[in-house]
PDB file of N, CA and C in Angstrom:
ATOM      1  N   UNK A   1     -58.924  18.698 -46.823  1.00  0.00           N
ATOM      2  CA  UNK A   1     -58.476  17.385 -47.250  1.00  0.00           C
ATOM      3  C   UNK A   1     -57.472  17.539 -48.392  1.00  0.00           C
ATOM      4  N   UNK A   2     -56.363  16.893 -48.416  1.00  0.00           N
ATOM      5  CA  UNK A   2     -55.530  17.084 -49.254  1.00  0.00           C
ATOM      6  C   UNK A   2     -56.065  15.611 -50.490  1.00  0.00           C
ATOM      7  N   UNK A   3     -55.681  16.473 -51.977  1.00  0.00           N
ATOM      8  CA  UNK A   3     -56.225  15.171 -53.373  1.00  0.00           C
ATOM      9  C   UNK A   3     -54.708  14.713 -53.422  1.00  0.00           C
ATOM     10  N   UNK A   4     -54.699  13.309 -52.664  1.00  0.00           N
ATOM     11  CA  UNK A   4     -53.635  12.856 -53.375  1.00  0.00           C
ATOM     12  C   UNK A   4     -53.197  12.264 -54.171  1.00  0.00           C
ATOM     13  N   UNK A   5     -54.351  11.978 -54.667  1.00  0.00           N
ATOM     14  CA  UNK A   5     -54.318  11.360 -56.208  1.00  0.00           C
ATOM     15  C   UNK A   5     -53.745  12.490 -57.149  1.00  0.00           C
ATOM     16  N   UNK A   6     -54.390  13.802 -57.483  1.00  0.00           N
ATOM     17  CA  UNK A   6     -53.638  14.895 -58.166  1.00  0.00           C
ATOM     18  C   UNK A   6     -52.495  14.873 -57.485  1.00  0.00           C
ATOM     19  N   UNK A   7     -52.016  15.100 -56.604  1.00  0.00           N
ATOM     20  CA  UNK A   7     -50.405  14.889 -55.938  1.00  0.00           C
ATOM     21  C   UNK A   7     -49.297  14.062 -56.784  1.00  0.00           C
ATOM     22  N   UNK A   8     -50.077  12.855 -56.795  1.00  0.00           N
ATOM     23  CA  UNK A   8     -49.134  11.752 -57.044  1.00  0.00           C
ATOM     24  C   UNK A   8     -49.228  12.384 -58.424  1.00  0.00           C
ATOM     25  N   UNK A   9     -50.407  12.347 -59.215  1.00  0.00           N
ATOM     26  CA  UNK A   9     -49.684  12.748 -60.659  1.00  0.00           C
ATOM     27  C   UNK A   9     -49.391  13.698 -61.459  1.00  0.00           C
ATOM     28  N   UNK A  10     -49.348  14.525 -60.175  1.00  0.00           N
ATOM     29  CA  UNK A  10     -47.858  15.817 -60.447  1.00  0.00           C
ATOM     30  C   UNK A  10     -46.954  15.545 -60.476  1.00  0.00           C
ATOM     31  N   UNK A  11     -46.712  14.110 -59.550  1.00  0.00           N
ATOM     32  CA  UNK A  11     -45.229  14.005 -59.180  1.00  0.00           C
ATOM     33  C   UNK A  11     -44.653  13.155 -60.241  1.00  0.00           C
ATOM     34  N   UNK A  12     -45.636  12.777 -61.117  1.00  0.00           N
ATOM     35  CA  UNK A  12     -45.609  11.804 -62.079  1.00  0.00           C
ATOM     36  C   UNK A  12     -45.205  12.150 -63.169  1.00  0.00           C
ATOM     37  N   UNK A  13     -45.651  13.521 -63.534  1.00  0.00           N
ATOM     38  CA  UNK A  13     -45.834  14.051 -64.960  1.00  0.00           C
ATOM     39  C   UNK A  13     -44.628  15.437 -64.951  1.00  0.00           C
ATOM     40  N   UNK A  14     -44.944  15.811 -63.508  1.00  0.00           N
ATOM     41  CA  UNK A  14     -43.331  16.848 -63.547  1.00  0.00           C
ATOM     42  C   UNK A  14     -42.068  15.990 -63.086  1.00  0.00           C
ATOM     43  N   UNK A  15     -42.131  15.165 -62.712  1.00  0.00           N
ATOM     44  CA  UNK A  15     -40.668  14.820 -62.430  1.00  0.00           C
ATOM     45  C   UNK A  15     -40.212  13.092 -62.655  1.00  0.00           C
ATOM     46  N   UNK A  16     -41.425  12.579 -63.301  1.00  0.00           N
ATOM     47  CA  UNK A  16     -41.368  11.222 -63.621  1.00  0.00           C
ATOM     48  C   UNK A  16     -41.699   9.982 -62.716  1.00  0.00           C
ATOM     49  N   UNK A  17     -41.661  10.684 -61.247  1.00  0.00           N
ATOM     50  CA  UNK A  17     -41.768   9.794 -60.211  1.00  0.00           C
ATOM     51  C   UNK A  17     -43.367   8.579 -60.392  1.00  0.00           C
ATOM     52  N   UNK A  18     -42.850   7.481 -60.414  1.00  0.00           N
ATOM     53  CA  UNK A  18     -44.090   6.231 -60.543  1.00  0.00           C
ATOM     54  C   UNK A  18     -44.213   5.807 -59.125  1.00  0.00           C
ATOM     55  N   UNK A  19     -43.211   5.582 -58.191  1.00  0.00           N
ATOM     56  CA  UNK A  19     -43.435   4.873 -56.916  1.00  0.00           C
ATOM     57  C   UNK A  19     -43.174   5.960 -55.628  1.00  0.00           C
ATOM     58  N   UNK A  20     -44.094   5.696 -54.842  1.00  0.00           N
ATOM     59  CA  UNK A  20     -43.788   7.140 -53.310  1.00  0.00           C
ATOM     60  C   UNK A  20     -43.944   5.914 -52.404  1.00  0.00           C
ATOM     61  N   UNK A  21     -43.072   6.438 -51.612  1.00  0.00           N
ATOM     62  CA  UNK A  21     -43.044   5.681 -49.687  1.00  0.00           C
ATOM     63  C   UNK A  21     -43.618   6.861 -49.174  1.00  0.00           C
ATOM     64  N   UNK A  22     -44.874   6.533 -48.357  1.00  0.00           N
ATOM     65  CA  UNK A  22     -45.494   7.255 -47.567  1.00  0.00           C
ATOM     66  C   UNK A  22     -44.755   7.435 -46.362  1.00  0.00           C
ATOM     67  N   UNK A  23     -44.736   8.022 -45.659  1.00  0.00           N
ATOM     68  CA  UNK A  23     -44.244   7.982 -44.232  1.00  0.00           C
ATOM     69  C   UNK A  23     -44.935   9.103 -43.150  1.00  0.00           C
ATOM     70  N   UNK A  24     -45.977   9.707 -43.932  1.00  0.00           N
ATOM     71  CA  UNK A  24     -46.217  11.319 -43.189  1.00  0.00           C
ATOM     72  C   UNK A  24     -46.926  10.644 -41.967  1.00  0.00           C
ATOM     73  N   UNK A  25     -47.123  10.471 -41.265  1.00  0.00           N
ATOM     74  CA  UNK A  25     -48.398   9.731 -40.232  1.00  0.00           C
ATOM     75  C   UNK A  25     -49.130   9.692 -40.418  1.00  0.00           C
ATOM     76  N   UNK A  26     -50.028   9.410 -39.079  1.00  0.00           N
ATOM     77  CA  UNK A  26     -51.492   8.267 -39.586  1.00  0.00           C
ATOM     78  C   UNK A  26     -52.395   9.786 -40.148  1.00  0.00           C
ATOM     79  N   UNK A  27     -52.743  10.764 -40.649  1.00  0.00           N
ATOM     80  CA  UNK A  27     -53.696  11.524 -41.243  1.00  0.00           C
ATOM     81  C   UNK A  27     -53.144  11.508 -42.497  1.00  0.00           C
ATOM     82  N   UNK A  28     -51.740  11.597 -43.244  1.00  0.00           N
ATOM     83  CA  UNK A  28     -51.554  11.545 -44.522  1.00  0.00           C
ATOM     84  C   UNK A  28     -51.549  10.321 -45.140  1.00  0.00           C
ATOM     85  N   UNK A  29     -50.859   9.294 -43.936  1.00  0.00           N
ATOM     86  CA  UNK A  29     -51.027   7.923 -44.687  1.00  0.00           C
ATOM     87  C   UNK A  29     -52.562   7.990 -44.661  1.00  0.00           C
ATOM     88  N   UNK A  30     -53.651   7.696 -43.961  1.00  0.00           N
ATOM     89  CA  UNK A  30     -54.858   7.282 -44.341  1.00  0.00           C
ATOM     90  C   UNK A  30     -55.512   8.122 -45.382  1.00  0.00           C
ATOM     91  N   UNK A  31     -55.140   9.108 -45.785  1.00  0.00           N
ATOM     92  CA  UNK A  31     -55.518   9.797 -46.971  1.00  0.00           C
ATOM     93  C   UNK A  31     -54.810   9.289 -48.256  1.00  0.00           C
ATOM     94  N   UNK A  32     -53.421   9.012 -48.141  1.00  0.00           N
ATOM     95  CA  UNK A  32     -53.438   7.976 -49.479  1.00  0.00           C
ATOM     96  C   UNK A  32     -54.140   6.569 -49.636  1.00  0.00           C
ATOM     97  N   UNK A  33     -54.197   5.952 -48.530  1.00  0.00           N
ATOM     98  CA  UNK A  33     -55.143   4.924 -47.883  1.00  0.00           C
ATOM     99  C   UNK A  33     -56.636   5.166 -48.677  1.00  0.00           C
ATOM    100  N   UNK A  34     -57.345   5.687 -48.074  1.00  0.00           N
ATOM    101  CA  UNK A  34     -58.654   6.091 -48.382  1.00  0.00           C
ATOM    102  C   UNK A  34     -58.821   6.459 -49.982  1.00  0.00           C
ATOM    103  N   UNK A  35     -57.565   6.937 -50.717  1.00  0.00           N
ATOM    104  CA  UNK A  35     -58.063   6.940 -52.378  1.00  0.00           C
ATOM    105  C   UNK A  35     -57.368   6.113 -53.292  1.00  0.00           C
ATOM    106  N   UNK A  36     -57.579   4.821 -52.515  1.00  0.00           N
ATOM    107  CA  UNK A  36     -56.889   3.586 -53.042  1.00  0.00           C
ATOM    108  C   UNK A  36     -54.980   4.047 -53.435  1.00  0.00           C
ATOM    109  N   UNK A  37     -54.083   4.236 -53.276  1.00  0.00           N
ATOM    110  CA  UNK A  37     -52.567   4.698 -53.512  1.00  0.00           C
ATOM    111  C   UNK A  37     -51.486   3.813 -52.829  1.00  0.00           C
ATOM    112  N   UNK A  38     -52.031   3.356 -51.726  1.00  0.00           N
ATOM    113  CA  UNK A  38     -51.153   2.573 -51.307  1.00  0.00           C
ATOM    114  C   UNK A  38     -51.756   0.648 -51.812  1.00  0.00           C
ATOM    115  N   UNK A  39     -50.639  -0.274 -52.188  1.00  0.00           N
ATOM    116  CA  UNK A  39     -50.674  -1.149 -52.046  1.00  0.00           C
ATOM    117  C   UNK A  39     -49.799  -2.028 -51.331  1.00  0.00           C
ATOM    118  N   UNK A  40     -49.418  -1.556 -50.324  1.00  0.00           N
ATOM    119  CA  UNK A  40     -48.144  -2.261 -49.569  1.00  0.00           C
ATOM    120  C   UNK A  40     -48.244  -1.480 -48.198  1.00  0.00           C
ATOM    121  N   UNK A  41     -47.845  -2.001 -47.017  1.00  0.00           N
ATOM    122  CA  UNK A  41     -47.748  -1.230 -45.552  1.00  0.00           C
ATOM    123  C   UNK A  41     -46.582  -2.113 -44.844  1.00  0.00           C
ATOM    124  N   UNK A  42     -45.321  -1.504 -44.990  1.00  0.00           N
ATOM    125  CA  UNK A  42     -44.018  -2.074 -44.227  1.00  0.00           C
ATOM    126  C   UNK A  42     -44.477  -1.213 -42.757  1.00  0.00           C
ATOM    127  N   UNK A  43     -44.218  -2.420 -41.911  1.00  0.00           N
ATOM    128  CA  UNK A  43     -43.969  -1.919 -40.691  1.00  0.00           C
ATOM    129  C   UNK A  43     -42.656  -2.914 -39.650  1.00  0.00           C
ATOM    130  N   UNK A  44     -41.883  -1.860 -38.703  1.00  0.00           N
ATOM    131  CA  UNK A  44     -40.821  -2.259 -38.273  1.00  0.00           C
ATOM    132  C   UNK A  44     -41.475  -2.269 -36.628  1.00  0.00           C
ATOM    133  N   UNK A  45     -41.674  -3.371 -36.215  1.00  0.00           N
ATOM    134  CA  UNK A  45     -41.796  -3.900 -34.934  1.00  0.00           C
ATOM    135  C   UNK A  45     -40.448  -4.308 -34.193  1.00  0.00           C
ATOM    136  N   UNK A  46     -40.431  -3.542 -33.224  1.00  0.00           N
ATOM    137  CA  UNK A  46     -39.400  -3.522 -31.928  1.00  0.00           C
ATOM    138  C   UNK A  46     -39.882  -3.749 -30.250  1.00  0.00           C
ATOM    139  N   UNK A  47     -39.518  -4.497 -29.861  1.00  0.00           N
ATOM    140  CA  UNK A  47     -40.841  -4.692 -27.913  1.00  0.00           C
ATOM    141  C   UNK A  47     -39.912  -3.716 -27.293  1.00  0.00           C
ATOM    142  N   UNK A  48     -40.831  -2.627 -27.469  1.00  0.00           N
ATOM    143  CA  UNK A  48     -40.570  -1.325 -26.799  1.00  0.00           C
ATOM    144  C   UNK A  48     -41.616  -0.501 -26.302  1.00  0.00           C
ATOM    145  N   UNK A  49     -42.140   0.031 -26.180  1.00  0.00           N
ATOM    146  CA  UNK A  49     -42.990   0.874 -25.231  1.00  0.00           C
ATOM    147  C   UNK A  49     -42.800   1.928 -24.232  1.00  0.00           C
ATOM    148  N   UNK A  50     -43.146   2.939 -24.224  1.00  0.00           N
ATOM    149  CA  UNK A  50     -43.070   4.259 -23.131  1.00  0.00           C
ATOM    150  C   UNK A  50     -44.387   4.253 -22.340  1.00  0.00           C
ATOM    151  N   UNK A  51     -45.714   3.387 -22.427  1.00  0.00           N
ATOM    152  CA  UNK A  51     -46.642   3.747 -22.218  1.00  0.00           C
ATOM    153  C   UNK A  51     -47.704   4.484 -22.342  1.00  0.00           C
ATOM    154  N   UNK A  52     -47.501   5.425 -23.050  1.00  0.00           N
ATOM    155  CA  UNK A  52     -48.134   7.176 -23.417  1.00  0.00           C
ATOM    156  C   UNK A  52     -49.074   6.628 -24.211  1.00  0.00           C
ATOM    157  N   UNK A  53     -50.515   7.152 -23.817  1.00  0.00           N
ATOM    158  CA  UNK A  53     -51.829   7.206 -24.444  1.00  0.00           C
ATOM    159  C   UNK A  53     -51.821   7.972 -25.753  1.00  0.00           C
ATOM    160  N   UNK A  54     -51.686   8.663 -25.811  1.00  0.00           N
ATOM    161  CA  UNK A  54     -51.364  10.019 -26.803  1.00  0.00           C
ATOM    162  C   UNK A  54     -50.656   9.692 -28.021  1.00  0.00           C
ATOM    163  N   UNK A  55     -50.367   8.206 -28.506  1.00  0.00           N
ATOM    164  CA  UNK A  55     -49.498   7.920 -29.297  1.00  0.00           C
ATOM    165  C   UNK A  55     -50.233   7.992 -30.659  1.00  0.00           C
ATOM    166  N   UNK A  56     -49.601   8.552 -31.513  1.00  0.00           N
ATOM    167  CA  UNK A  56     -50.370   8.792 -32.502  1.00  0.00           C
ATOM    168  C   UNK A  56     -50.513   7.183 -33.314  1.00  0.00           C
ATOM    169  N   UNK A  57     -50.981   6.630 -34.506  1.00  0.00           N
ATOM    170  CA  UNK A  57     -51.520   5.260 -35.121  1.00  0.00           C
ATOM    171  C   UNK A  57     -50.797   5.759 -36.741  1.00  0.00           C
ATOM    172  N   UNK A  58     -50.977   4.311 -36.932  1.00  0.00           N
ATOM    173  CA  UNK A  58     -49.906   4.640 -38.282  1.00  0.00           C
ATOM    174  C   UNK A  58     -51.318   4.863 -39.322  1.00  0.00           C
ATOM    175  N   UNK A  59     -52.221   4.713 -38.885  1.00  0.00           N
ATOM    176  CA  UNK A  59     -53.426   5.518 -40.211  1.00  0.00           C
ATOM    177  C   UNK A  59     -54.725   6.146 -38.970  1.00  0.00           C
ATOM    178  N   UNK A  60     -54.631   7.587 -39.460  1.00  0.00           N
ATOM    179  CA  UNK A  60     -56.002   8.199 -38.409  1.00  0.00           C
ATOM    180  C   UNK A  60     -56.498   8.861 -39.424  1.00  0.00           C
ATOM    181  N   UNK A  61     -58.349   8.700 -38.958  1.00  0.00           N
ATOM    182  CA  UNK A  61     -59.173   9.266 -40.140  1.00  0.00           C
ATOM    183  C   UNK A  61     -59.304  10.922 -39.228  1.00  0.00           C
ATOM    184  N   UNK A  62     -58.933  12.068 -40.437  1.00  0.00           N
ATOM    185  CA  UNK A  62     -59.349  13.393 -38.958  1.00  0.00           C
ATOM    186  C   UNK A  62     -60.594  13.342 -39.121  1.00  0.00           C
ATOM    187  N   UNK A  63     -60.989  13.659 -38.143  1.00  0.00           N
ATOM    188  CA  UNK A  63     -63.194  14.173 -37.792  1.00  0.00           C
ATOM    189  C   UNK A  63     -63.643  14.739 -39.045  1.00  0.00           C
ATOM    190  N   UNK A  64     -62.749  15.507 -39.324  1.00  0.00           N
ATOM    191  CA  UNK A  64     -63.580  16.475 -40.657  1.00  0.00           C
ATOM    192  C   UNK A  64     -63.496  15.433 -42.212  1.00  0.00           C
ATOM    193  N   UNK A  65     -63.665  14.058 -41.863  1.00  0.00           N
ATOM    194  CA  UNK A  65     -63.640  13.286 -43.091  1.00  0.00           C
ATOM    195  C   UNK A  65     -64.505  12.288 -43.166  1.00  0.00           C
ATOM    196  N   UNK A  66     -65.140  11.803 -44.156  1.00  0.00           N
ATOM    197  CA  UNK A  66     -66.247  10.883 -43.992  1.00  0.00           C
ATOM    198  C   UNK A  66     -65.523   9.599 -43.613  1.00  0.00           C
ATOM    199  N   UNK A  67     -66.537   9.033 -42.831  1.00  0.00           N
ATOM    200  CA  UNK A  67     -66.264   7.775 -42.571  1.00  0.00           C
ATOM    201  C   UNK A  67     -66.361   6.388 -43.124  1.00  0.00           C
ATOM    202  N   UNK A  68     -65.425   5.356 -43.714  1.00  0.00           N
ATOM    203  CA  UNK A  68     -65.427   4.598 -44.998  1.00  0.00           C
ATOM    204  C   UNK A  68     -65.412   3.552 -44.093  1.00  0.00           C
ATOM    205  N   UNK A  69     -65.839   2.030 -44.814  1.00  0.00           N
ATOM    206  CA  UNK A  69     -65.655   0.994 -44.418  1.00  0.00           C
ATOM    207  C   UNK A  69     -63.690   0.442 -44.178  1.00  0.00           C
ATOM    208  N   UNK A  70     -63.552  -0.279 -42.996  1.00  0.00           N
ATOM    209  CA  UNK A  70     -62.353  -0.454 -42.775  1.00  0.00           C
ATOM    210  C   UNK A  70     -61.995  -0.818 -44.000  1.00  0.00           C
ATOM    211  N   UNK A  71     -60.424  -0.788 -43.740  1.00  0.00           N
ATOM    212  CA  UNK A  71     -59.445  -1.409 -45.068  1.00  0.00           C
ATOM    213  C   UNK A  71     -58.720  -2.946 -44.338  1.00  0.00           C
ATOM    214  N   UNK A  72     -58.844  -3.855 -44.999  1.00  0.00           N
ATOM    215  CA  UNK A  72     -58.012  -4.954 -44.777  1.00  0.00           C
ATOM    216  C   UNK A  72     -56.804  -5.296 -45.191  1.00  0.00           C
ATOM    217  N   UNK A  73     -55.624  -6.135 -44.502  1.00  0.00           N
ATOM    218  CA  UNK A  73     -54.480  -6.239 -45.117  1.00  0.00           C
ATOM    219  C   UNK A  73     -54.401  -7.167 -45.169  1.00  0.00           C
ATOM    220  N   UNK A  74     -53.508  -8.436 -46.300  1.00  0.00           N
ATOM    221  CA  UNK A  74     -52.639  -9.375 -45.947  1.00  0.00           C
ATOM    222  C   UNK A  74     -51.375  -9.913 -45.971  1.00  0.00           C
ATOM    223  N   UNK A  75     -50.937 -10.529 -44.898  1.00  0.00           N
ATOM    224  CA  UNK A  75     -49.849 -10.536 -44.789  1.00  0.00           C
ATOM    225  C   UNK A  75     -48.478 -11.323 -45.787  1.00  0.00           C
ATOM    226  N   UNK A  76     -47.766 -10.768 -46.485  1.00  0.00           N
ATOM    227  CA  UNK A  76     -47.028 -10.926 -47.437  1.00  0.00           C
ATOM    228  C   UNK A  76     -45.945 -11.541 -46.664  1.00  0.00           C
ATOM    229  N   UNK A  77     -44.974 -10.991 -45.751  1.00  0.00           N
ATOM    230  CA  UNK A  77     -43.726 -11.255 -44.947  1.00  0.00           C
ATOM    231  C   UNK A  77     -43.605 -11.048 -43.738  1.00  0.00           C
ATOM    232  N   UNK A  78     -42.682 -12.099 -43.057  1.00  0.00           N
ATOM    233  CA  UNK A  78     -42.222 -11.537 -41.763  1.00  0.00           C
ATOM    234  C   UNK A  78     -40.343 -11.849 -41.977  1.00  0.00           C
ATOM    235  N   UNK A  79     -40.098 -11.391 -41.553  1.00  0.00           N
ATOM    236  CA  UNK A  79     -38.321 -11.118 -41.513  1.00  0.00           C
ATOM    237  C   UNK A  79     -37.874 -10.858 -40.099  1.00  0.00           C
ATOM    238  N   UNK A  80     -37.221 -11.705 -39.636  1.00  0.00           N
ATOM    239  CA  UNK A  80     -36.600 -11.082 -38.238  1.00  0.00           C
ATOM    240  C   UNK A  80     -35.131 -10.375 -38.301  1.00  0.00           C
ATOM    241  N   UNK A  81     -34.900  -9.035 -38.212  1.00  0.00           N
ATOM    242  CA  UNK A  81     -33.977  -8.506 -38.183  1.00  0.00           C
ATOM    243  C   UNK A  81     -33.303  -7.720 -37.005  1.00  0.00           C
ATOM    244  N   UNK A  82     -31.860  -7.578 -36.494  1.00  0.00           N
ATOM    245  CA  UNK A  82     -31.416  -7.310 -35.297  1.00  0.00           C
ATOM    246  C   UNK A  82     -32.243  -8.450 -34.343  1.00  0.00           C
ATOM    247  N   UNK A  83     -32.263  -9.326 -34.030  1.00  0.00           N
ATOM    248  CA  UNK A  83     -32.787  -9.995 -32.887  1.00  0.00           C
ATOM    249  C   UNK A  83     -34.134  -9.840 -32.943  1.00  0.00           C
ATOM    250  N   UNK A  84     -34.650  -9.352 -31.622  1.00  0.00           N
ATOM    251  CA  UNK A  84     -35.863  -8.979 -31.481  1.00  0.00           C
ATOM    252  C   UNK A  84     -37.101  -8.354 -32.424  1.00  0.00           C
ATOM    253  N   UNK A  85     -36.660  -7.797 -33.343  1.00  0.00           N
ATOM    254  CA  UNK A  85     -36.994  -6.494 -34.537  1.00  0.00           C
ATOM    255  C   UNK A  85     -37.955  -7.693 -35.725  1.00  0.00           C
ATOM    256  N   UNK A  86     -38.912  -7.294 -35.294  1.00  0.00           N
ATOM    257  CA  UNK A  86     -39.403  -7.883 -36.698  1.00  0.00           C
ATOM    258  C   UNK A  86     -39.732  -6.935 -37.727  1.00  0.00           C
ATOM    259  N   UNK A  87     -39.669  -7.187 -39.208  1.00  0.00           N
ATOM    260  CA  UNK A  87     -40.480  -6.213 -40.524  1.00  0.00           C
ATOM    261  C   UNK A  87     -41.229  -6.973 -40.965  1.00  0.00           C
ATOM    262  N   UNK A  88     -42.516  -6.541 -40.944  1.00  0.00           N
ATOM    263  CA  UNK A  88     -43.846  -7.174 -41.313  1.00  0.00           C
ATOM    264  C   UNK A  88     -43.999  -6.502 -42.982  1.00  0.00           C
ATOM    265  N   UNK A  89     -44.583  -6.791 -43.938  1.00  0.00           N
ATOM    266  CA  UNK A  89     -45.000  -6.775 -45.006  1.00  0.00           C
ATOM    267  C   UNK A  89     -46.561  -7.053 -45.251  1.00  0.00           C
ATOM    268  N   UNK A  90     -47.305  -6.046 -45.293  1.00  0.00           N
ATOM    269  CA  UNK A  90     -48.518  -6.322 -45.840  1.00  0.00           C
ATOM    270  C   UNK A  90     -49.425  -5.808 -47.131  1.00  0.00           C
ATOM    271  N   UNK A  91     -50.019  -6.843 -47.974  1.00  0.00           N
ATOM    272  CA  UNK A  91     -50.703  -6.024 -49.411  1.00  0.00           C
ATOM    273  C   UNK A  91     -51.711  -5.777 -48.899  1.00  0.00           C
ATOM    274  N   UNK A  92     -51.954  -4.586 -49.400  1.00  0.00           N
ATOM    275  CA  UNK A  92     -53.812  -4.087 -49.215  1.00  0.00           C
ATOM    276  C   UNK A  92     -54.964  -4.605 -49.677  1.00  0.00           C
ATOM    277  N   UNK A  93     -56.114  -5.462 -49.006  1.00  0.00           N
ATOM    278  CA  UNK A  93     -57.089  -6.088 -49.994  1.00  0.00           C
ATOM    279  C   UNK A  93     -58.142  -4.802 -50.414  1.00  0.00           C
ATOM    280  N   UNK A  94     -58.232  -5.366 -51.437  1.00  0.00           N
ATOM    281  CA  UNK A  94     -59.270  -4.393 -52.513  1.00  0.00           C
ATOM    282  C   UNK A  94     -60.307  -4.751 -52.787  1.00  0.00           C
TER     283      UNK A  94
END
């Protein structure tokens, strides 16, 4: 399991950084997830689809991690951009 709480405030104390955009996929995001780090989840919706089962999720807990009560979001924004394209905005409830 990676501490990303010590992470972040390495990144804090060696290089000043206060704010990170997650983006690693759903096992790193749900690990900043899971030790409270994120308060915000932008997501860019497009009606697209390939079908494929196998698609990975924008937060996965791996097996080798305990299992926590879900996390809830609410919804802050919707924005329609390019046509079809929506960006959703959501804060994390705590």
């Amino acid at each position: 399991m990676i501490d990303c709480t010590l992470a972040s405030e390495k990144l804090l104390v060696l290089f000043g950084i206060k704010t990170l955009m997650v983006s690693g996929g759903g096992y790193i995001n749900w690990s900043f997830l899971q030790e409270g780090l994120i308060d915000e989840v932008s997501i860019v919706m497009t009606p697209a689809t390939d079908g494929r089962t196998d698609t990975n999720t924008i937060f996965e807990r791996a097996d080798s991690l305990p299992e926590i009560a879900p996390v809830g979001f609410k919804l802050k924004s919707v924005d329609i951009i390019e046509e079809d394209t929506l960006w959703l905005r959501y804060s994390v409830c705590k």
